[in-house]
C-alpha atoms as a PDB file:
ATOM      1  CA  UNK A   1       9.821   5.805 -24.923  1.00  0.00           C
ATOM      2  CA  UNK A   2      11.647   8.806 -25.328  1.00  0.00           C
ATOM      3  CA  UNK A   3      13.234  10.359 -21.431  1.00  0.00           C
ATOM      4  CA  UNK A   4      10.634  13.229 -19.715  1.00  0.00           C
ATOM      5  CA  UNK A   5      12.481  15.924 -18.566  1.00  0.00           C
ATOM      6  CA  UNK A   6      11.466  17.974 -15.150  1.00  0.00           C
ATOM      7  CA  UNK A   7      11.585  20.769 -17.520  1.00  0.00           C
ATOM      8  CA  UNK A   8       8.667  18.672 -19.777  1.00  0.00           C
ATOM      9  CA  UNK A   9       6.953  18.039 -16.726  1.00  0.00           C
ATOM     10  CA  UNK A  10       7.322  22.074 -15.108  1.00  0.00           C
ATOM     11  CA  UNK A  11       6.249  23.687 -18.220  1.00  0.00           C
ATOM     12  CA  UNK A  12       3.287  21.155 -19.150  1.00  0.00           C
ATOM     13  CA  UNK A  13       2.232  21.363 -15.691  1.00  0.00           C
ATOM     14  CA  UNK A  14       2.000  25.436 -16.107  1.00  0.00           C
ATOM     15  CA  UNK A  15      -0.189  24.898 -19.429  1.00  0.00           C
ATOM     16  CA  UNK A  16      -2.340  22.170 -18.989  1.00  0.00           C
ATOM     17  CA  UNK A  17      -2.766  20.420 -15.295  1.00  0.00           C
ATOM     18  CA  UNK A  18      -3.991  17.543 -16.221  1.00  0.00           C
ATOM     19  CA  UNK A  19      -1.206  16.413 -18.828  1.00  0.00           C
ATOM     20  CA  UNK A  20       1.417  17.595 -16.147  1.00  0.00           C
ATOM     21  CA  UNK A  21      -0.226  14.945 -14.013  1.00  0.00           C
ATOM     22  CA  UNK A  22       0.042  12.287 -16.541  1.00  0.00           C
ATOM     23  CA  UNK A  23       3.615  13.070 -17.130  1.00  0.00           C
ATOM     24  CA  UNK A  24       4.389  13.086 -13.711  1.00  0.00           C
ATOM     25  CA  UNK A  25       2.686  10.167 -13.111  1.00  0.00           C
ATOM     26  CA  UNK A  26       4.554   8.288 -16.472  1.00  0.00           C
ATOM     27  CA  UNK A  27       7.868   9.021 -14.895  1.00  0.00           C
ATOM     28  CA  UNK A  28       7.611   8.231 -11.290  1.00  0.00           C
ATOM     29  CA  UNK A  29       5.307   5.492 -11.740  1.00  0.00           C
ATOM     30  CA  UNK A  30       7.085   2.537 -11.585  1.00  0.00           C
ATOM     31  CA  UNK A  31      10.973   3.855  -9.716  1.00  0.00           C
ATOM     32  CA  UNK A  32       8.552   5.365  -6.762  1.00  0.00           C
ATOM     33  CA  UNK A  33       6.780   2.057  -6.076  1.00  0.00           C
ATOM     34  CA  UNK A  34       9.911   0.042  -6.202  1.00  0.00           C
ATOM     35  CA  UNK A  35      11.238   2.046  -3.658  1.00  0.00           C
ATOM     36  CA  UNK A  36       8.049   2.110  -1.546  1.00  0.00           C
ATOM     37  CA  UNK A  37       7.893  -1.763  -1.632  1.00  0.00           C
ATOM     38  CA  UNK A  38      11.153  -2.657  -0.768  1.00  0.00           C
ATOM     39  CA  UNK A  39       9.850  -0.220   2.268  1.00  0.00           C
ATOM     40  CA  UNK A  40       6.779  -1.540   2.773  1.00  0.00           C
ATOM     41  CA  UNK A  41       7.300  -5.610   1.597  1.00  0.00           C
ATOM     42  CA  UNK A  42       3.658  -6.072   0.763  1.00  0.00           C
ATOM     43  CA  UNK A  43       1.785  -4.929  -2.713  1.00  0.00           C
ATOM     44  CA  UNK A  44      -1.395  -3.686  -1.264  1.00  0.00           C
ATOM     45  CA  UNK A  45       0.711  -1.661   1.549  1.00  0.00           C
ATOM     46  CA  UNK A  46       2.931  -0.300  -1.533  1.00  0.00           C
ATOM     47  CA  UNK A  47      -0.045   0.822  -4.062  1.00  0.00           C
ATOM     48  CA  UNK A  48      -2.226   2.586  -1.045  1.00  0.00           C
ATOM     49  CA  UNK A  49       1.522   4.570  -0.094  1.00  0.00           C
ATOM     50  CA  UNK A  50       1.893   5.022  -3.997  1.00  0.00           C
ATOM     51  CA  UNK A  51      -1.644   6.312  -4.350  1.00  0.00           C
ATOM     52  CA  UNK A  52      -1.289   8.743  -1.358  1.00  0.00           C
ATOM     53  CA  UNK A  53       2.667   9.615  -2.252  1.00  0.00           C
ATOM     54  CA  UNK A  54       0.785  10.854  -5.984  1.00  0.00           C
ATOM     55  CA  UNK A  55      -2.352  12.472  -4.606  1.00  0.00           C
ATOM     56  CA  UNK A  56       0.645  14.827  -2.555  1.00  0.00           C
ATOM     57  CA  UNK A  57       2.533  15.293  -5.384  1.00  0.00           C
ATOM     58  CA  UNK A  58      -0.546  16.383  -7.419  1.00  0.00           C
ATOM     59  CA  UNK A  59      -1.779  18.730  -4.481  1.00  0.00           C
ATOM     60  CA  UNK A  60       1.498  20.844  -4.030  1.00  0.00           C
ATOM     61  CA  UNK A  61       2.923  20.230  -7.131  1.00  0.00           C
ATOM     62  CA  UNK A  62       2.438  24.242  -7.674  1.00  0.00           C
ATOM     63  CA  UNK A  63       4.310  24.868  -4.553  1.00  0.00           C
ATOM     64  CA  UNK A  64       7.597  23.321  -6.146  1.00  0.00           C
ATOM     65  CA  UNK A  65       9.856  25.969  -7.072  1.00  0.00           C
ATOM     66  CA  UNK A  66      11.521  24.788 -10.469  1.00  0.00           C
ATOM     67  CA  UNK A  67      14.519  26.704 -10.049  1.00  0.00           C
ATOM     68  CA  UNK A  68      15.473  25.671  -6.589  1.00  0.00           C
ATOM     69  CA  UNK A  69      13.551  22.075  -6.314  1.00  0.00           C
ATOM     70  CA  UNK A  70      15.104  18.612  -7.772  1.00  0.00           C
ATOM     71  CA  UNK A  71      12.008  17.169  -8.904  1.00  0.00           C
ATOM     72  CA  UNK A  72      13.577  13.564  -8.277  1.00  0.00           C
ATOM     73  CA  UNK A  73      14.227  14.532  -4.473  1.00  0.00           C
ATOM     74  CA  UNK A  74      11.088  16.221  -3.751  1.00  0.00           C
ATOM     75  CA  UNK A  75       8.963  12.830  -5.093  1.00  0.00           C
ATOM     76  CA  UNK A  76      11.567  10.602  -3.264  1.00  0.00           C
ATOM     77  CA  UNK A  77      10.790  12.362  -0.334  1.00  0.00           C
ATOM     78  CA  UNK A  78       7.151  12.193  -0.314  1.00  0.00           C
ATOM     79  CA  UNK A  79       6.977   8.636  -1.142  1.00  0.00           C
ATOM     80  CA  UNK A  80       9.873   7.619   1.713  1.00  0.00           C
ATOM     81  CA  UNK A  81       7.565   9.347   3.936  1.00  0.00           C
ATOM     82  CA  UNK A  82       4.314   7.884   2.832  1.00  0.00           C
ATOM     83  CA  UNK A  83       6.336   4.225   3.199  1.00  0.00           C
ATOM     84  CA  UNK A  84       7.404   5.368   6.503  1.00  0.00           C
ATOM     85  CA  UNK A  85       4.078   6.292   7.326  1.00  0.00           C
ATOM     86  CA  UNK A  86       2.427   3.031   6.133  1.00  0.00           C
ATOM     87  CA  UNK A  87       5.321   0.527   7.326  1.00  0.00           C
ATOM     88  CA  UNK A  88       4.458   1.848  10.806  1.00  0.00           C
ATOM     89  CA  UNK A  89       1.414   1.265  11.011  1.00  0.00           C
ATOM     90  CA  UNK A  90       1.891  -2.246  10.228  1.00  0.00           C
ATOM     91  CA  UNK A  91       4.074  -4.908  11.956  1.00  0.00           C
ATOM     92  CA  UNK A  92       7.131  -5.050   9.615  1.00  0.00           C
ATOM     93  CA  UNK A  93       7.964  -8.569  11.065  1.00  0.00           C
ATOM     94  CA  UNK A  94       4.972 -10.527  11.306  1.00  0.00           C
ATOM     95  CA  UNK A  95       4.300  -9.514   7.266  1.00  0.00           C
ATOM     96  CA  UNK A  96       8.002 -10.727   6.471  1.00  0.00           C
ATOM     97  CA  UNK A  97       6.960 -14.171   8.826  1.00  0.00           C
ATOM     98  CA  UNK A  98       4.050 -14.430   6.744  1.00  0.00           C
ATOM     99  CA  UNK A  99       5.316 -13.287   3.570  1.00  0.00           C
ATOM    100  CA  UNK A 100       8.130 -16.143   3.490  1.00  0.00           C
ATOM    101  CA  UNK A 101       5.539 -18.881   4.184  1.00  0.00           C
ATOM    102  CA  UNK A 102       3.157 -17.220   1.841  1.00  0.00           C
ATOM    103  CA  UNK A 103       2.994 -18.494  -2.340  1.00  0.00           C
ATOM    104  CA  UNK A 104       6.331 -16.307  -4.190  1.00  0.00           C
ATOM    105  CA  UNK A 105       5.138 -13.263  -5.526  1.00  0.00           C
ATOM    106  CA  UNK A 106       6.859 -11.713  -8.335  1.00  0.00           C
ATOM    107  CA  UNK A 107       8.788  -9.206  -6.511  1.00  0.00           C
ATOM    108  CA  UNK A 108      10.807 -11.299  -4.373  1.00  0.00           C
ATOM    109  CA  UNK A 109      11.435 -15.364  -5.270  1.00  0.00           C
ATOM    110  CA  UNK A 110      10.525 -16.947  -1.603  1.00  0.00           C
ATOM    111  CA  UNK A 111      12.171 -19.727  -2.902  1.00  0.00           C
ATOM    112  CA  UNK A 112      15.627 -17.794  -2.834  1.00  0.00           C
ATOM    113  CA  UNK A 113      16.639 -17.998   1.015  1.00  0.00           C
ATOM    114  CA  UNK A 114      19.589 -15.299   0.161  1.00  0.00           C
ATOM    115  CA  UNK A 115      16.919 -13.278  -1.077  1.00  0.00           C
ATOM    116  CA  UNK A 116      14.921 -13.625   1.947  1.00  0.00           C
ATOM    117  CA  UNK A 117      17.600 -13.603   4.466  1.00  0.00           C
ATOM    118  CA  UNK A 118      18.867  -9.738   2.730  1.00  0.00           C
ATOM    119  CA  UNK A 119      15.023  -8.904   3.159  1.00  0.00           C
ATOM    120  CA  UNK A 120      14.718  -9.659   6.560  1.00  0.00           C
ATOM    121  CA  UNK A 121      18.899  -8.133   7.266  1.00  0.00           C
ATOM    122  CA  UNK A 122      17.332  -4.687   5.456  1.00  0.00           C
ATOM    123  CA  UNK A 123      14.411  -4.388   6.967  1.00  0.00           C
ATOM    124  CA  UNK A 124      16.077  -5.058  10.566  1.00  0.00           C
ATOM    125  CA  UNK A 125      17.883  -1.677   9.994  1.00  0.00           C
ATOM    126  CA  UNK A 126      16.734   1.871  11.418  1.00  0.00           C
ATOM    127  CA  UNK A 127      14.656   3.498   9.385  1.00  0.00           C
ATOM    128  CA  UNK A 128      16.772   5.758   8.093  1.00  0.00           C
ATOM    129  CA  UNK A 129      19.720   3.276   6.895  1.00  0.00           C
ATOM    130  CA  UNK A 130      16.895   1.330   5.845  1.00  0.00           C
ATOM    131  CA  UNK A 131      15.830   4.235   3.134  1.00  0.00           C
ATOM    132  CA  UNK A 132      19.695   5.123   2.724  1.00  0.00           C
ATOM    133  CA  UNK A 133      20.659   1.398   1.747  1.00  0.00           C
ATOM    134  CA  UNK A 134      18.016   0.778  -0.664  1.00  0.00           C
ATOM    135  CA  UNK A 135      18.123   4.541  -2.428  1.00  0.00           C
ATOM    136  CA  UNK A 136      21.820   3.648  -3.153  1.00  0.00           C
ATOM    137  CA  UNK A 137      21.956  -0.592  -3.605  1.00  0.00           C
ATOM    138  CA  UNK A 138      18.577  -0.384  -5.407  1.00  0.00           C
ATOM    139  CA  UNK A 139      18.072   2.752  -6.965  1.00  0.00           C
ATOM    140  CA  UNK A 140      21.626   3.656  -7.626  1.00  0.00           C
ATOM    141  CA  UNK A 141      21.112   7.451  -6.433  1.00  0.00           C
ATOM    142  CA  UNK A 142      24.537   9.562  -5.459  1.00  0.00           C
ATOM    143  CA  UNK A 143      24.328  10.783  -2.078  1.00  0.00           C
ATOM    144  CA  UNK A 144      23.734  14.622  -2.803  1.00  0.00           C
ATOM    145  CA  UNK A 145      20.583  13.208  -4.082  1.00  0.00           C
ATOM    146  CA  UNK A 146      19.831  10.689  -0.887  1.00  0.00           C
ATOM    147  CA  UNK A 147      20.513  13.495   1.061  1.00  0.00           C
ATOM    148  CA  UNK A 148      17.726  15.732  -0.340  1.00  0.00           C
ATOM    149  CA  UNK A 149      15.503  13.203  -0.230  1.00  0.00           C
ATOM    150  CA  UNK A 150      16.189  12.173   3.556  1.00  0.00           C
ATOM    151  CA  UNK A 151      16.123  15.769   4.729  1.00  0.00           C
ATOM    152  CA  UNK A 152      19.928  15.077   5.760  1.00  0.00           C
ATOM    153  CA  UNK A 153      23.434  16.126   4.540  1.00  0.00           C
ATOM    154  CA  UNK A 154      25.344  13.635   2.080  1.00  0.00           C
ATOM    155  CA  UNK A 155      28.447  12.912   4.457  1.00  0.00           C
ATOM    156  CA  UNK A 156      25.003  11.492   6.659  1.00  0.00           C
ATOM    157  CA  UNK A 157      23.906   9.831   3.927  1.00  0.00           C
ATOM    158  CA  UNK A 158      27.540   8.082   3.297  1.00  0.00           C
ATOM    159  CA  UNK A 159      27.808   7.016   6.645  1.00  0.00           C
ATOM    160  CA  UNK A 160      24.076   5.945   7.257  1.00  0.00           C
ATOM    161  CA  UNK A 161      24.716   3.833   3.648  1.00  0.00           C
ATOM    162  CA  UNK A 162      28.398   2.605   5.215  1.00  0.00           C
ATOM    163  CA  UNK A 163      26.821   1.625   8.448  1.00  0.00           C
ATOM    164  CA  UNK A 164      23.940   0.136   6.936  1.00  0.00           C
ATOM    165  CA  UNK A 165      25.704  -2.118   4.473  1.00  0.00           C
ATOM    166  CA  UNK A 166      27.844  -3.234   7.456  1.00  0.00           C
ATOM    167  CA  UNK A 167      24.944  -4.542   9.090  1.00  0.00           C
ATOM    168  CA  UNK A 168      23.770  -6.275   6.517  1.00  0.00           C
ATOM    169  CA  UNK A 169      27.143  -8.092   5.887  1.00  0.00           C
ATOM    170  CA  UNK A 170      26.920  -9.300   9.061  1.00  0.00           C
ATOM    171  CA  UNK A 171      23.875 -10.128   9.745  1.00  0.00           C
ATOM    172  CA  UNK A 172      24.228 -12.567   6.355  1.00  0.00           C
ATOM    173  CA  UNK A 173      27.560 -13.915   6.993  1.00  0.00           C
ATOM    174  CA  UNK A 174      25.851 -16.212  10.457  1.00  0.00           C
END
């Protein structure tokens, strides 16, 4: 399947709405709810953010100004807010209590305790080295772009990432 472009996706959105949508939609898809689950932990929490994170993106997609907006950023940062919102309305650690004792899913093996325990060390972080850590480990983004996505600078985003991957060493080296 050939790359869309934000320039495909800008100018079909201009012509025809709908088809912008579904080429929004096909290239977001599946990076978006990867990073809202590792947010969130659990599927249903990660398709309602998804679902929300797109009906926002559809509603002001208009509002984006091609020239000045990265198109990555701006649906990074709707759907790290949507996870934010959702993961706070639920209790983070009894759904990682219950997840482990819960049948393996296919996003995380249960069954790998190094898995787990870097679950449980991420999602111990603040919020925002939480986002930070996962952008970068999991999503491989630079920090220019974590940066627009987090509403920070990039030297923020460096040391949020350093701190947080500090943490997480040890936390998993007990």
């Amino acid at each position: 399947m050939p790359i869309i472009s934000d320039a495909d996706i800008f100018d079909t959105f201009k012509t025809d709405r709908e088809s912008g949508c579904r080429l929004l939609l096909s290239r977001f898809k599946e990076p978006l709810y990867r990073h809202i689950r590792r947010i969130t932990v659990s599927h249903d929490d990660a398709e309602d953010a998804l679902q929300e994170t797109f009906i926002r993106l559809f509603r002001s997609f208009g509002k984006l100004d091609k020239e000045r907006s990265a198109l990555t950023s701006w649906a990074y940062r709707i759907a790290t807010r949507e996870a934010m919102r959702v993961r706070s309305a639920r209790r983070i650690h009894r759904l990682l209590d219950e997840a482990a004792e819960a049948v393996a899913d296919s996003y995380i093996d249960y069954s790998d305790v190094e898995a787990v325990r870097l679950q449980r060390a991420i999602h111990s972080l603040p919020p925002k080295q939480q986002v930070t850590f996962s952008l970068r480990y999991y999503d491989g983004l630079d920090y220019a772009e974590i940066a627009r996505i987090t509403d920070s600078s990039a030297e923020s985003a460096k040391v949020n990432y350093a701190k947080a991957k500090q943490k997480i060493i040890k936390m998993l080296e007990i």
